[in-house]
N, C-alpha and C. Protein backbone atom coordinates (compact mmCIF):
# COMPACT_ATOMS: atom_id res chain seq x y z
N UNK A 1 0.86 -1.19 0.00
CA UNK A 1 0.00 0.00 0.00
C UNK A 1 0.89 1.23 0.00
N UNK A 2 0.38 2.17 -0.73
CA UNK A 2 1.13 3.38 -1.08
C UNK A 2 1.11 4.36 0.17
N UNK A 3 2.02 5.01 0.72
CA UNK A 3 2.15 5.93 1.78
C UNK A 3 1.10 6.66 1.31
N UNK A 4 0.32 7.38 2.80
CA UNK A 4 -0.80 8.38 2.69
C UNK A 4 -0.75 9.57 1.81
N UNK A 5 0.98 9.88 1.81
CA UNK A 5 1.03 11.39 1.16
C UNK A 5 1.17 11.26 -0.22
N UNK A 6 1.56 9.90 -0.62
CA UNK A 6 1.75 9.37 -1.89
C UNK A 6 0.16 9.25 -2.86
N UNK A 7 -0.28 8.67 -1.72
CA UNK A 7 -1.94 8.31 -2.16
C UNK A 7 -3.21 9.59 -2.44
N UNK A 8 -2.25 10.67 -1.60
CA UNK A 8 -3.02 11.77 -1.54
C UNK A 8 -2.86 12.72 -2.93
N UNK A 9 -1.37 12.69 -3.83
CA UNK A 9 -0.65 13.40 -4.66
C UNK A 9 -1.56 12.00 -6.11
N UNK A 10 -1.03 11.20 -5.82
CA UNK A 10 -2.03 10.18 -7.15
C UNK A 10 -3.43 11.18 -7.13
N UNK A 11 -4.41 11.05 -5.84
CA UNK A 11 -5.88 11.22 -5.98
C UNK A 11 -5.95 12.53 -6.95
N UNK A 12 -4.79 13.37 -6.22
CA UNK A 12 -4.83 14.95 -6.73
C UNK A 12 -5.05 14.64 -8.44
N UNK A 13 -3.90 14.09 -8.67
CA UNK A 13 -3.44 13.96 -10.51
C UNK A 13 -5.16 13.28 -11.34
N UNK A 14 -5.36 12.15 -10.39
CA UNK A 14 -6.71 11.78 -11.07
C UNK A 14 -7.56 12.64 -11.10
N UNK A 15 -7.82 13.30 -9.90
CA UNK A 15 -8.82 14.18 -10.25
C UNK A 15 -8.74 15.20 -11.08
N UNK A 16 -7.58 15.78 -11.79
CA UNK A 16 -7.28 16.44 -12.46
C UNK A 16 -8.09 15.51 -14.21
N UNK A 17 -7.43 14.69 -13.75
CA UNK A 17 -7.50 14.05 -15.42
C UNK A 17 -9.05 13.52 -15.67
N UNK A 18 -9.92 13.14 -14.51
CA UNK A 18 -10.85 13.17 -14.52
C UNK A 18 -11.88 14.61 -15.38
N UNK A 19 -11.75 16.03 -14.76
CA UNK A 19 -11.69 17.05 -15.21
C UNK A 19 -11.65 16.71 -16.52
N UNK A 20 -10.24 16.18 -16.95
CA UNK A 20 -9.78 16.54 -18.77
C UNK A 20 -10.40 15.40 -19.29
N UNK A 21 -10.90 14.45 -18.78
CA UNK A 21 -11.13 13.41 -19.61
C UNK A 21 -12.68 13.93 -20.52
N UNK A 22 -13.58 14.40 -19.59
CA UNK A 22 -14.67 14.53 -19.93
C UNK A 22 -14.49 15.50 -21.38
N UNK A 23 -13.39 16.19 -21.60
CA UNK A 23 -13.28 16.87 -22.92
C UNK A 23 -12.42 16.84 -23.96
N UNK A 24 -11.80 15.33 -23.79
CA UNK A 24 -11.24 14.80 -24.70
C UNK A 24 -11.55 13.52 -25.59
N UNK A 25 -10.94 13.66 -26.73
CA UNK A 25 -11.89 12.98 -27.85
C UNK A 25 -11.51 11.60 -27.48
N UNK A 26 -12.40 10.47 -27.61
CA UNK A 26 -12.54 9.32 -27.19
C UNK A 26 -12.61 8.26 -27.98
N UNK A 27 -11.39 7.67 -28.64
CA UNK A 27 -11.70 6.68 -29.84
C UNK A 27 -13.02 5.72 -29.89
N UNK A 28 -13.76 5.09 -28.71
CA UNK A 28 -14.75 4.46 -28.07
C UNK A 28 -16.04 5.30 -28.52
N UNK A 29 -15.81 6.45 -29.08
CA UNK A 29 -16.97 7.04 -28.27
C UNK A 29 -17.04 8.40 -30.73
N UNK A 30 -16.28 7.44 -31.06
CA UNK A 30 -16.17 7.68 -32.37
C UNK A 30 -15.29 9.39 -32.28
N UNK A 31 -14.39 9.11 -31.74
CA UNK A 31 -13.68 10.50 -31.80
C UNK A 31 -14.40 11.34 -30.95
N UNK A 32 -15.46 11.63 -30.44
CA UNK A 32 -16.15 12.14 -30.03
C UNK A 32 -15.58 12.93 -28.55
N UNK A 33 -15.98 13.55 -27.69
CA UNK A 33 -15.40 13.71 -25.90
C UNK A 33 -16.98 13.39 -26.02
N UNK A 34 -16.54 12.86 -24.53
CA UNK A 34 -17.69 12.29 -23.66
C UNK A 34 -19.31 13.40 -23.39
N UNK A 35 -18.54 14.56 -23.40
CA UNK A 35 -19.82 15.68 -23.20
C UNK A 35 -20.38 16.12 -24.33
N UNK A 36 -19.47 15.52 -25.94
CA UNK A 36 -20.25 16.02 -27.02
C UNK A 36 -21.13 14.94 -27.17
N UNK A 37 -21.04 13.47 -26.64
CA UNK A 37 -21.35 11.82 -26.84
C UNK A 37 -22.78 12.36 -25.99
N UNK A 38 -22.89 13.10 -25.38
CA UNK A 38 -23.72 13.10 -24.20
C UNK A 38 -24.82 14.16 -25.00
N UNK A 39 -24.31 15.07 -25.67
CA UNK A 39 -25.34 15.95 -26.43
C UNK A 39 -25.85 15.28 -27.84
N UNK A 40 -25.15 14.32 -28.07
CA UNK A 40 -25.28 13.61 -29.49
C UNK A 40 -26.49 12.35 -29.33
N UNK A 41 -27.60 12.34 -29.75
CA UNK A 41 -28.42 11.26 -29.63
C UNK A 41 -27.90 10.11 -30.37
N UNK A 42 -27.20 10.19 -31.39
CA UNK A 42 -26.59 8.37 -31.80
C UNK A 42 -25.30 8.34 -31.45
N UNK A 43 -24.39 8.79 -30.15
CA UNK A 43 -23.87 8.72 -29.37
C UNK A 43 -23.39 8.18 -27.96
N UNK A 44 -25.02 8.84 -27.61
CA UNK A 44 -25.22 8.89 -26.17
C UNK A 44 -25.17 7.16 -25.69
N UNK A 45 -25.37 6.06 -26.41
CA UNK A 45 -25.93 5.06 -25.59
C UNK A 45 -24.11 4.84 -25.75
N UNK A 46 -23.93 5.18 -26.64
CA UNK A 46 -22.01 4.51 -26.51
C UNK A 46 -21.15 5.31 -25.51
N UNK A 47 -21.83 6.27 -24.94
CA UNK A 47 -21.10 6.96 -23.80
C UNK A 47 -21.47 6.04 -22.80
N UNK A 48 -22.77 6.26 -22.26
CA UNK A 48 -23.76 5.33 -21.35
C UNK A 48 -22.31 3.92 -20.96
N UNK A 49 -22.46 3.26 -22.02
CA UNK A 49 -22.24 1.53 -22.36
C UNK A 49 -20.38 1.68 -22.08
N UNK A 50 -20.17 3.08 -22.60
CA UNK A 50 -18.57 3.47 -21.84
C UNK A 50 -18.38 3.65 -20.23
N UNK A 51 -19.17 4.11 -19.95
CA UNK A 51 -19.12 4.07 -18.27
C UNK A 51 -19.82 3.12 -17.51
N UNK A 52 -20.45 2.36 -18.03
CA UNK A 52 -21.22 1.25 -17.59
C UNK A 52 -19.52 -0.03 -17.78
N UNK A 53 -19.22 -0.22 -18.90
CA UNK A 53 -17.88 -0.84 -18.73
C UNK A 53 -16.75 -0.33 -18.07
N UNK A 54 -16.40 0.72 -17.60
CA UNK A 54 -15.69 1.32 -16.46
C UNK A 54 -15.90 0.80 -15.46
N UNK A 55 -16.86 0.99 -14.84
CA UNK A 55 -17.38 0.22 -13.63
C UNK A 55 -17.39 -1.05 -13.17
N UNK A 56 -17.63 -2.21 -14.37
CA UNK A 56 -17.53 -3.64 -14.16
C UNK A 56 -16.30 -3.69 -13.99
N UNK A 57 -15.50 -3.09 -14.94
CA UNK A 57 -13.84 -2.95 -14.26
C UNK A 57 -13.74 -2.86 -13.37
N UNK A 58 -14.21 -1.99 -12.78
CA UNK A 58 -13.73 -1.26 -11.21
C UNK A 58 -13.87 -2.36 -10.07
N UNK A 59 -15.44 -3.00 -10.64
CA UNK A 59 -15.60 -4.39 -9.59
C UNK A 59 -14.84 -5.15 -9.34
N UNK A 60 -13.67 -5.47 -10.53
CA UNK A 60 -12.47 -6.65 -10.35
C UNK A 60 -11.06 -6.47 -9.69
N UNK A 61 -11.58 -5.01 -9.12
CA UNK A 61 -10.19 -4.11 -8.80
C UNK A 61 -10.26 -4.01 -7.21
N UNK A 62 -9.04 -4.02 -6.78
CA UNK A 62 -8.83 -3.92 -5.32
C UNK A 62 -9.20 -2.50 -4.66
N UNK A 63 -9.77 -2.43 -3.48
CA UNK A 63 -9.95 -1.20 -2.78
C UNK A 63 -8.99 -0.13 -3.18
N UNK A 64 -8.02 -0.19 -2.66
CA UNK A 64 -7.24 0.70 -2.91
C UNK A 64 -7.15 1.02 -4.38
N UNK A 65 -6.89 0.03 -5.58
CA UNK A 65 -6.86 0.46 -6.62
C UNK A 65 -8.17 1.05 -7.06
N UNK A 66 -9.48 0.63 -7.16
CA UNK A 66 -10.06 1.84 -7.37
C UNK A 66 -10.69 3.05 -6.42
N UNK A 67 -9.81 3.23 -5.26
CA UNK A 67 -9.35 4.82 -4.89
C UNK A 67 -8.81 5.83 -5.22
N UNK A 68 -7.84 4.77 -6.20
CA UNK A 68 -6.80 5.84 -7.09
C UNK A 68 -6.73 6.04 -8.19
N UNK A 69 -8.20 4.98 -8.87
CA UNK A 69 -8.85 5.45 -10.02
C UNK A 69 -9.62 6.62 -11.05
N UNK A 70 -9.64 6.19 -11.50
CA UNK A 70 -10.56 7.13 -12.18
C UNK A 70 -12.24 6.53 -11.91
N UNK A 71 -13.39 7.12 -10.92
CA UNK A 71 -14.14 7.37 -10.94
C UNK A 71 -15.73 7.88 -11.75
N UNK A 72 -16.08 6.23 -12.20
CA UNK A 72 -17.20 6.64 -12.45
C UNK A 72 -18.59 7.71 -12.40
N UNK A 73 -18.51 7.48 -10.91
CA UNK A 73 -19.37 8.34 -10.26
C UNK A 73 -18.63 9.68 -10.38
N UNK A 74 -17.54 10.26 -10.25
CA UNK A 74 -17.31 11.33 -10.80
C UNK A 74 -17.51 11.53 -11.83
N UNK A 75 -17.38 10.74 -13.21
CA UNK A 75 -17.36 11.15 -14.65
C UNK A 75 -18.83 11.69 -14.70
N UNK A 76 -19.50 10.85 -14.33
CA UNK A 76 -20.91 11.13 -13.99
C UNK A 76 -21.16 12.45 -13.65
N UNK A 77 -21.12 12.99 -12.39
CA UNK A 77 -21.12 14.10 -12.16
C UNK A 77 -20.62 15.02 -12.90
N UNK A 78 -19.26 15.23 -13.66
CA UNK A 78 -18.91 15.86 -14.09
C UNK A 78 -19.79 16.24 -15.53
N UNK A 79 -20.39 15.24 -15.74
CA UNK A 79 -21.20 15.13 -17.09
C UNK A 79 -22.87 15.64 -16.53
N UNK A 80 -23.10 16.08 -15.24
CA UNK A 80 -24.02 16.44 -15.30
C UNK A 80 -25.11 14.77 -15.43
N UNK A 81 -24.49 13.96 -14.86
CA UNK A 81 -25.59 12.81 -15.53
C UNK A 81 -26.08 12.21 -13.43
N UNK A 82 -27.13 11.55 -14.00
CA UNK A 82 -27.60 11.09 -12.54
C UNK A 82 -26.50 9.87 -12.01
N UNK A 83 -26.21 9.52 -10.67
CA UNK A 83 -25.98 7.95 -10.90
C UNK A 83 -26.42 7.00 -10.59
N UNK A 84 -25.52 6.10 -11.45
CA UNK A 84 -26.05 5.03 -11.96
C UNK A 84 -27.09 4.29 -11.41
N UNK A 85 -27.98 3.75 -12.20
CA UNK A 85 -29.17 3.04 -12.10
C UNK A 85 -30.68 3.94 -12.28
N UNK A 86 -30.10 5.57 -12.04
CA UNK A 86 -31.16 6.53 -11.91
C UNK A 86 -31.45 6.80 -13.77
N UNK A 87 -32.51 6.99 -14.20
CA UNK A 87 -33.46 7.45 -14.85
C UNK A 87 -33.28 8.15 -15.79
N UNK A 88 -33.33 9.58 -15.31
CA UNK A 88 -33.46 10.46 -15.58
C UNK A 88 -32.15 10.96 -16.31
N UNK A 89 -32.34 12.14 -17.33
CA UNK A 89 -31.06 12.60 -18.06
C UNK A 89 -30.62 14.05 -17.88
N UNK A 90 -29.83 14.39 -17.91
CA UNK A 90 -29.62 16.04 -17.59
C UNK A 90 -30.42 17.06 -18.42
N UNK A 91 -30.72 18.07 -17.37
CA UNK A 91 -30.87 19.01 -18.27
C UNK A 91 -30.50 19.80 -19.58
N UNK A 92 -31.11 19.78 -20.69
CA UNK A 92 -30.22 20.37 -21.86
C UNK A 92 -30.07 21.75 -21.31
């Protein structure tokens, strides 16, 4: 296990890249970033089905490793989207 101050400087960097991810183009996602995938109706379910496979990942991953992940439930948020399992879609 990674020293606390070590673990604390990773979280920092992810959350940074978390931030950038949401606006960078996404081979998965047809070149697209995730927030244009999200305004795009023949898009959107391949964003969806992108963070829905993030997550099953995450299940196979050790505590600690996804602490120092990259965060679903953040991408989520950052996208303005509910989480997961909820309904509803963001406001345009």
């Amino acid at each position: 296990q990674a020293p606390p101050e070590v673990r604390a400087v990773l979280r920092q960097q992810m959350d940074q890249y978390e931030e950038a991810w949401v606006d960078e183009s996404i081979p998965a996602l047809g070149g697209a970033t995730p927030r244009e995938a999200l305004d795009d109706p023949t898009r959107r379910d391949d964003l969806f089905r992108l963070l829905d496979r993030m997550e099953q990942m995450d299940a196979g991953r050790s505590p600690e490793e996804r602490a120092l992940g990259m965060r679903t439930s953040r991408l989520r948020e950052l996208l303005g989207l509910p989480a997961r399992g909820e309904l509803r879609l963001p406001k345009p």
